[in-house]
C-alpha atoms as a PDB file:
ATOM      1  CA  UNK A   1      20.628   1.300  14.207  1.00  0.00           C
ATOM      2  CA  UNK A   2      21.079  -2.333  14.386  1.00  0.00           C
ATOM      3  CA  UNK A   3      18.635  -4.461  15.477  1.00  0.00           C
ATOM      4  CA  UNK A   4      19.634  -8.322  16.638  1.00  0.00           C
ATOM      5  CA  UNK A   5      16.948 -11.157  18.519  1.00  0.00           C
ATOM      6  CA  UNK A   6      17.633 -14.962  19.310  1.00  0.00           C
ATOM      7  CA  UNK A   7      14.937 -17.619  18.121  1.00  0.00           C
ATOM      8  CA  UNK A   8      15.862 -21.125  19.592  1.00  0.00           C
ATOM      9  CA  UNK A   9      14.551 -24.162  18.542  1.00  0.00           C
ATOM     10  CA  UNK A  10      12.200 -25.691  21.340  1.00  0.00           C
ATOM     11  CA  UNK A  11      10.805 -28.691  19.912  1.00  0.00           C
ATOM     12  CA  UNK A  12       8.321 -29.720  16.841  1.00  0.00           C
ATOM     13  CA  UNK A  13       7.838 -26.640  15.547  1.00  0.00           C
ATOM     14  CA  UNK A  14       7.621 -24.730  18.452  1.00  0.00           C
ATOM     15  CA  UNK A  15      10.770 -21.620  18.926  1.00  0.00           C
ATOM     16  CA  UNK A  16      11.092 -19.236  21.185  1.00  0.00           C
ATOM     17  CA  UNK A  17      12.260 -15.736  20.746  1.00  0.00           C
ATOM     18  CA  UNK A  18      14.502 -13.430  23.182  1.00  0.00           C
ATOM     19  CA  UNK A  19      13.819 -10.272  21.927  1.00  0.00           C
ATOM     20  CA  UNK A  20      15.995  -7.429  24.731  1.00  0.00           C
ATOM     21  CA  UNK A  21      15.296  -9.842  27.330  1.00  0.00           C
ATOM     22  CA  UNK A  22      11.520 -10.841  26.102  1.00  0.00           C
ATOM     23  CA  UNK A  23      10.368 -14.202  25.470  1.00  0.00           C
ATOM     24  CA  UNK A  24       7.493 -14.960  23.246  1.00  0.00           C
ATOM     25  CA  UNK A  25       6.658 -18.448  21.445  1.00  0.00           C
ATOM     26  CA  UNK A  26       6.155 -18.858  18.278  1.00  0.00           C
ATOM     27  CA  UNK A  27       4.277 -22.193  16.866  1.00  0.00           C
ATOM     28  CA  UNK A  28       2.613 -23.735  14.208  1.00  0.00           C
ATOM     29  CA  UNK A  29      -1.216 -24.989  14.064  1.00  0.00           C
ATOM     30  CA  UNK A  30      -1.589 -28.791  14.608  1.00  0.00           C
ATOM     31  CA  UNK A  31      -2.586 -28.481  10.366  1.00  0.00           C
ATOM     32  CA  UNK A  32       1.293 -27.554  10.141  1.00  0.00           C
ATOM     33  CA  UNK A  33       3.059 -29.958  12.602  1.00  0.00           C
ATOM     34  CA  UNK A  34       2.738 -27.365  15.416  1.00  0.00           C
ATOM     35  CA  UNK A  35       1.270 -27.683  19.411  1.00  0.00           C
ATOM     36  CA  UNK A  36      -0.665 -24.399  18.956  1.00  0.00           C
ATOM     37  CA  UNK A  37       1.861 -23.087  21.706  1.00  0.00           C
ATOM     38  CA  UNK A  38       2.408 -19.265  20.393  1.00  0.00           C
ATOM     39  CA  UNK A  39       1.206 -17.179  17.501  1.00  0.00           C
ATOM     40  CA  UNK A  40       2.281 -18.060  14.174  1.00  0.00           C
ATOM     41  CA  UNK A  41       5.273 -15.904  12.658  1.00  0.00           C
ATOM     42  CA  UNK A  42       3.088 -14.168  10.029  1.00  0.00           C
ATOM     43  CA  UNK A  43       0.525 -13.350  12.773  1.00  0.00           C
ATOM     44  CA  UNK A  44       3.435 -12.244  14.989  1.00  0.00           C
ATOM     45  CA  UNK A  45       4.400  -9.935  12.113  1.00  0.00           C
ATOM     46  CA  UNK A  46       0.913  -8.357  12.246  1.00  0.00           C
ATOM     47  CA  UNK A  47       0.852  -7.624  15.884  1.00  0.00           C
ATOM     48  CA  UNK A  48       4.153  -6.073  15.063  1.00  0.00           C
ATOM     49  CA  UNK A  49       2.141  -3.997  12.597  1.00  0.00           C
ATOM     50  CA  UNK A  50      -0.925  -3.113  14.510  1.00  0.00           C
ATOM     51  CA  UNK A  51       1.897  -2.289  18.077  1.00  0.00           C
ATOM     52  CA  UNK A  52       3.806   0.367  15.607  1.00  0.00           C
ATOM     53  CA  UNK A  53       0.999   2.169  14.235  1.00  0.00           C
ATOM     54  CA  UNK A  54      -0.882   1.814  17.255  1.00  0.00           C
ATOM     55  CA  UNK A  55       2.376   3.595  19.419  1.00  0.00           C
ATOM     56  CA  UNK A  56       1.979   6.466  16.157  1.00  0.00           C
ATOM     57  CA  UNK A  57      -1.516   7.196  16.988  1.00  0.00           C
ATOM     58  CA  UNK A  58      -1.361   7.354  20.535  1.00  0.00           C
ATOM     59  CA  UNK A  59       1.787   9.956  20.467  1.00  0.00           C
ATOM     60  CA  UNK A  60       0.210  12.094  17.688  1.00  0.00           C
ATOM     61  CA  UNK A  61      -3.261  12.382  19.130  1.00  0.00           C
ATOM     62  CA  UNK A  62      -1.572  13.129  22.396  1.00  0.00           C
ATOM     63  CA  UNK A  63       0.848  15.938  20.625  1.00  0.00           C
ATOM     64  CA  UNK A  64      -2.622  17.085  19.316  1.00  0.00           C
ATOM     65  CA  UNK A  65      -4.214  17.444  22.672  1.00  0.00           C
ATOM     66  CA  UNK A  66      -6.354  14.612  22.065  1.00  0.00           C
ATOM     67  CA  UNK A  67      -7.423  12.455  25.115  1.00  0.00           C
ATOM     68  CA  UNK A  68      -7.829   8.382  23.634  1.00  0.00           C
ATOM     69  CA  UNK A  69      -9.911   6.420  26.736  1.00  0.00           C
ATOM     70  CA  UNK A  70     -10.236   2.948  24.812  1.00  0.00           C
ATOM     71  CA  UNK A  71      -8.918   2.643  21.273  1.00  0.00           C
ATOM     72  CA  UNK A  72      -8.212  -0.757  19.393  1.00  0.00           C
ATOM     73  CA  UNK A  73      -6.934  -2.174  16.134  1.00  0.00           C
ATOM     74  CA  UNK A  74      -8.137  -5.075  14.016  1.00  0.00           C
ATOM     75  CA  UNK A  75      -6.012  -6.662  11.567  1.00  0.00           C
ATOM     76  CA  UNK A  76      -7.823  -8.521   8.195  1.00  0.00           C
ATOM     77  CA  UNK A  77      -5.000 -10.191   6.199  1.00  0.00           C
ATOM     78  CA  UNK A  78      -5.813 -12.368   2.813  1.00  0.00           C
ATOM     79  CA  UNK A  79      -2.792 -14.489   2.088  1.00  0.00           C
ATOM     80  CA  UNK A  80      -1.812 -15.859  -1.529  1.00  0.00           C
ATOM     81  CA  UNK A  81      -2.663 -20.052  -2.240  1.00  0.00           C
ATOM     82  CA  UNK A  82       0.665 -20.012  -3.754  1.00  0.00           C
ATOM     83  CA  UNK A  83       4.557 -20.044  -2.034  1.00  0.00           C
ATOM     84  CA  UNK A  84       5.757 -18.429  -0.533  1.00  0.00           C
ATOM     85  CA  UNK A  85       2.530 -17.549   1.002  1.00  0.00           C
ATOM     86  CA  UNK A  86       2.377 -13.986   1.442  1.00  0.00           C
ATOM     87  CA  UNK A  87      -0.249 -11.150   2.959  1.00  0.00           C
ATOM     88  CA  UNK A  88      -1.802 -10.443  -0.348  1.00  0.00           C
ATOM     89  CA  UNK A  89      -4.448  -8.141   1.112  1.00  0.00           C
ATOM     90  CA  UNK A  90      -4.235  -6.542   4.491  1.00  0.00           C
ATOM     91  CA  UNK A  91      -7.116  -4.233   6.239  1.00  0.00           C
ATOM     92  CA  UNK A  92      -6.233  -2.005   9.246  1.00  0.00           C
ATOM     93  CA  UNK A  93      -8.974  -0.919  11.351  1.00  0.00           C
ATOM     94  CA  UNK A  94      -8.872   1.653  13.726  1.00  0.00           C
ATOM     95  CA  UNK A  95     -11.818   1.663  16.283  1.00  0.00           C
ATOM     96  CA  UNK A  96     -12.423   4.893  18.398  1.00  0.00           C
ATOM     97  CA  UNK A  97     -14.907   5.771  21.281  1.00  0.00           C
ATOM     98  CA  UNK A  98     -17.307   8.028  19.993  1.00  0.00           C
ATOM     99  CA  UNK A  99     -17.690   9.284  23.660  1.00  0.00           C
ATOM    100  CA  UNK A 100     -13.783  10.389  23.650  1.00  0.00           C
ATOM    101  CA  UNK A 101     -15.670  13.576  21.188  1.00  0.00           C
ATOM    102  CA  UNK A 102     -12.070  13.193  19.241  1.00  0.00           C
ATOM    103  CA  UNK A 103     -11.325  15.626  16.338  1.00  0.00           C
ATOM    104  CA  UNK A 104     -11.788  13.468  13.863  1.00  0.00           C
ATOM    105  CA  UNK A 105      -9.773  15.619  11.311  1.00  0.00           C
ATOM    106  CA  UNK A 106      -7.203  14.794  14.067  1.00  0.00           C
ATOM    107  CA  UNK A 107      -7.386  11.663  14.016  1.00  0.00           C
ATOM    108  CA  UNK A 108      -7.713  11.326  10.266  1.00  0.00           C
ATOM    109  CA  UNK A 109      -3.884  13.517  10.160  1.00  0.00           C
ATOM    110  CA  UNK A 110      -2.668  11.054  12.985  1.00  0.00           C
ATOM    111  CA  UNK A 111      -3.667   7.879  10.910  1.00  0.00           C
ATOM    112  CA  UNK A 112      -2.309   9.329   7.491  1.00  0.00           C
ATOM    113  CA  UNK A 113       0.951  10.157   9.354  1.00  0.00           C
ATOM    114  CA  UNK A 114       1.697   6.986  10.910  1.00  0.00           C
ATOM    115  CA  UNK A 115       0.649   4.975   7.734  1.00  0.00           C
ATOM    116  CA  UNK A 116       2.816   7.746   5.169  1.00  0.00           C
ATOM    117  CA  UNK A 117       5.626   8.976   7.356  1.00  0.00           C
ATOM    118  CA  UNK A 118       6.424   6.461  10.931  1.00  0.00           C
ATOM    119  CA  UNK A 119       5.826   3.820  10.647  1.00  0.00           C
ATOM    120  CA  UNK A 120       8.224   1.438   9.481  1.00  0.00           C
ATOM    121  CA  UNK A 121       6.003  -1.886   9.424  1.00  0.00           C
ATOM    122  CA  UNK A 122       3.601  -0.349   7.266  1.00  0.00           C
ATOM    123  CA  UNK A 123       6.439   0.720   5.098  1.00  0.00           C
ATOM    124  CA  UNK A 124       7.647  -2.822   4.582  1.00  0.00           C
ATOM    125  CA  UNK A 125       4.733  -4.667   4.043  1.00  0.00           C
ATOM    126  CA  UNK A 126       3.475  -1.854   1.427  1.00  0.00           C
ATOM    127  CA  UNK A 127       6.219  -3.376  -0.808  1.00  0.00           C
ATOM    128  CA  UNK A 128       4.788  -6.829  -1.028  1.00  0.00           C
ATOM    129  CA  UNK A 129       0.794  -6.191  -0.223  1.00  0.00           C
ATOM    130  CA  UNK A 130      -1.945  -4.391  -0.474  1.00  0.00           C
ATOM    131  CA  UNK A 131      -2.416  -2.262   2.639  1.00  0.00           C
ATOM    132  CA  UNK A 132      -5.484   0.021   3.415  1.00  0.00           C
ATOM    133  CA  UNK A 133      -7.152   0.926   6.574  1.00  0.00           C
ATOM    134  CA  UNK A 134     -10.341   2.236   7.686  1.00  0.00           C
ATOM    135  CA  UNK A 135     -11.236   4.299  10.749  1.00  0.00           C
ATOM    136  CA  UNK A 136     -14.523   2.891  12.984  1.00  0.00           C
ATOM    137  CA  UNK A 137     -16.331   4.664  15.605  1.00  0.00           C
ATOM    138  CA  UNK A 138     -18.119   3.203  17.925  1.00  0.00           C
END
């Protein structure tokens, strides 16, 4: 499977991205030359991150007859002084309802799975960082 997107140059260091038909921005900090209109690209890449393991979750809890009624993700990310600056460090955390009375053995499997098996994020940013998670309920 191939997968192809368009960034275009928009102006400083703003670009935009058509990703199957979906625009997002992507910017720079007013620090870096940027107007602060879109995410930076290393941010972008962990909301990429938290979206796949976050779609793993949600199937396998739902294959395990688990019923999710508010679940979120928080990504921590330490990046290196040095360049190319890269995620040195990076913290998943998984925050659950306590009132959802999940499995958590369940959800332990489901988190192990998607961070060992599917997804492919994880997989690629393992190679270059340090990637852990921890499970919160609340």
């Amino acid at each position: 499977m191939k997968h192809e997107i368009t960034t275009t140059w928009k102006s400083g260091m703003s670009f935009e991205n058509d990703i199957d038909g979906f625009k997002s921005i992507v910017d720079a900090s007013t620090e870096f030359g940027g107007n602060d209109f879109g995410p930076s690209p290393k941010k972008l890449l962990l909301a990429g991150l938290a979206g796949c393991t976050g779609m793993d979750i949600v199937s396998l809890l739902k294959k395990m007859r688990e019923t999710l009624t508010n679940f979120h993700i928080k990504i921590e990310a330490e990046m290196t002084n040095e360049h190319p600056k890269i995620y040195s460090d990076i913290i998943i955390k998984y925050y659950f309802k306590t009132s959802d009375n999940l499995n958590h053995t369940n959800v332990d499997k489901a988190i192990k799975m998607s961070q060992e098996t599917y997804c492919g994020v994880a997989a690629m940013l393992r190679k270059g960082s340090n990637l852990n998670y921890e499970i919160i309920y609340e």
